[in-house]
Protein backbone atom coordinates (compact mmCIF):
# COMPACT_ATOMS: atom_id res chain seq x y z
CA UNK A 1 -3.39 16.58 -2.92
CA UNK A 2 -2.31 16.53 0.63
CA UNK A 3 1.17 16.98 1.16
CA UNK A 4 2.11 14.10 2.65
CA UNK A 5 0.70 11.68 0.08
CA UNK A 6 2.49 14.29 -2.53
CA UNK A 7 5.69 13.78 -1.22
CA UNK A 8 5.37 10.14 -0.92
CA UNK A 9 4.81 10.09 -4.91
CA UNK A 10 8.02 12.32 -5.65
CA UNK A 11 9.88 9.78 -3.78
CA UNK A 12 8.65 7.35 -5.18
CA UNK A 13 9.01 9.04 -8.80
CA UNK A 14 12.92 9.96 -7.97
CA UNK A 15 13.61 6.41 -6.66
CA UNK A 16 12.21 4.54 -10.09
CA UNK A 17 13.55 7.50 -12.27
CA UNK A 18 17.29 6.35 -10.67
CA UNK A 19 16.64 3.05 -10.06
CA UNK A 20 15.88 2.82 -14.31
CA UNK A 21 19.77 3.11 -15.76
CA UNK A 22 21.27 0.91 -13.23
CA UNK A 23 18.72 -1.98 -14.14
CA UNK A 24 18.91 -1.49 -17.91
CA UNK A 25 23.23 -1.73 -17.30
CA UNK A 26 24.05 -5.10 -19.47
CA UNK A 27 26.71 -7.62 -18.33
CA UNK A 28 25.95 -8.23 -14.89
CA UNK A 29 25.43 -11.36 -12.93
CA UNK A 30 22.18 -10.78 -11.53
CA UNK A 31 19.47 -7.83 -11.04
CA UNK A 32 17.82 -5.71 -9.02
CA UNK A 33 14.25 -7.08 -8.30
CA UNK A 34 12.05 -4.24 -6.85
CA UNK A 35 8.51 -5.28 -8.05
CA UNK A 36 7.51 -6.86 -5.25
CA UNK A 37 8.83 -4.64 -2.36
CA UNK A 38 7.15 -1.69 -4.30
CA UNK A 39 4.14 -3.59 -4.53
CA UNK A 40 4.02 -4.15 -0.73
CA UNK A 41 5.17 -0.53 -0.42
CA UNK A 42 1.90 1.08 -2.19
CA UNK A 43 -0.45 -1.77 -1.01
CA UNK A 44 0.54 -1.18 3.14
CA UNK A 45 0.14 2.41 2.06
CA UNK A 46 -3.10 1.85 0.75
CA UNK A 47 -4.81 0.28 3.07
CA UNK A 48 -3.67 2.44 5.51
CA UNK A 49 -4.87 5.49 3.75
CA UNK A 50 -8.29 3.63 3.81
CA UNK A 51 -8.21 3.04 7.59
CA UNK A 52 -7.52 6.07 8.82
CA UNK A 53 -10.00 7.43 6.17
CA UNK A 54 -12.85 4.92 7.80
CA UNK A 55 -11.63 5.78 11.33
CA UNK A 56 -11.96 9.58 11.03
CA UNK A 57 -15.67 9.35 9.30
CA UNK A 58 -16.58 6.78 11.36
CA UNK A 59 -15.61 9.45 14.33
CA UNK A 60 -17.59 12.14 12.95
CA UNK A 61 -20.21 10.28 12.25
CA UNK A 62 -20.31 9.12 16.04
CA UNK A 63 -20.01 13.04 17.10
CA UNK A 64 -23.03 13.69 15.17
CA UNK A 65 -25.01 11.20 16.53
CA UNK A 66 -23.80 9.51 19.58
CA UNK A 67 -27.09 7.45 20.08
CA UNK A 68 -25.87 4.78 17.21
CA UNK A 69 -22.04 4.97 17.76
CA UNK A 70 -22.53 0.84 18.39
CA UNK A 71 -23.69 0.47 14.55
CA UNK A 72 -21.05 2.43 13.85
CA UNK A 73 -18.79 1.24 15.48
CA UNK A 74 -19.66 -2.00 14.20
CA UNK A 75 -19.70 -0.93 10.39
CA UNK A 76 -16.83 0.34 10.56
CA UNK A 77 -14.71 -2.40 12.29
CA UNK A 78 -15.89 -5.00 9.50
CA UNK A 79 -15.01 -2.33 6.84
CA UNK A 80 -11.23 -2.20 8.35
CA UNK A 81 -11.65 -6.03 7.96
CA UNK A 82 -12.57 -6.22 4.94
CA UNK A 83 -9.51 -3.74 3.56
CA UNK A 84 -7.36 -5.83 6.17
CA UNK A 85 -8.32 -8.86 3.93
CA UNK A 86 -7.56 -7.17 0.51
CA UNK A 87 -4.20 -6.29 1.69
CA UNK A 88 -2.83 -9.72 3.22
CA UNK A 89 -4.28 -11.11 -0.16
CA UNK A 90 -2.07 -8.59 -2.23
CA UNK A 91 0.90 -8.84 0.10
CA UNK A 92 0.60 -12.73 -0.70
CA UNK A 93 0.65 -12.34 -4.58
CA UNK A 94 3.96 -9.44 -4.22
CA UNK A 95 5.91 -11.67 -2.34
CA UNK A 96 4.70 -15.10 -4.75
CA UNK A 97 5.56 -13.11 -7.57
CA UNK A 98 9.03 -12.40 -6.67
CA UNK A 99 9.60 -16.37 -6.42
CA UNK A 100 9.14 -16.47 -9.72
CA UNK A 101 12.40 -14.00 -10.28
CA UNK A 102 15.39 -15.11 -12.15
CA UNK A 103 17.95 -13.09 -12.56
CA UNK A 104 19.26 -12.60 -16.55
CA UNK A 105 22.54 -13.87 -17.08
């Protein structure tokens, strides 16, 4: 595992292992509703991941063989679309899902 992507999932493990107790406190007005900002969180990191993934073979590939860099090119542009897609789709049902959030009393 790379380190960046490993230090992304510490933080992420140490900010749900604190976040746990003060959600699970009873008495309190309202809550803390992170479900859809963490959603957002993994899914923008996700399809970023997958970008720069299709970027950097779609480089190499164009290194290798410069004669079809156009197809490439080409591929790999509707690929990024595609992902592009995918995420504003998920983005949409993190942020509906969090209108649906009421608060125990």
């Amino acid at each position: 595992m790379s380190q960046n992507l490993r230090v992304m999932v510490y933080g992420v493990g140490v900010f749900l292992a604190l976040a746990a107790p003060a959600m699970a406190a009873e008495g309190g007005s309202g809550g803390v509703h992170f479900s859809a900002a963490i959603g957002a969180a993994l899914t923008i990191c996700g399809a970023g991941y997958g970008i720069g993934r299709i970027g950097q073979a779609a480089v190499e590939a164009m290194a290798r063989q410069p004669e079809v860099a156009g197809q490439i090119q080409t591929a790999m542009i509707i690929a990024a679309a595609l992902i592009e897609g995918a995420t504003f789709f998920a983005l949409i049902v993190c942020m509906g899902s969090n209108a649906n959030y009421k608060p125990f009393n």
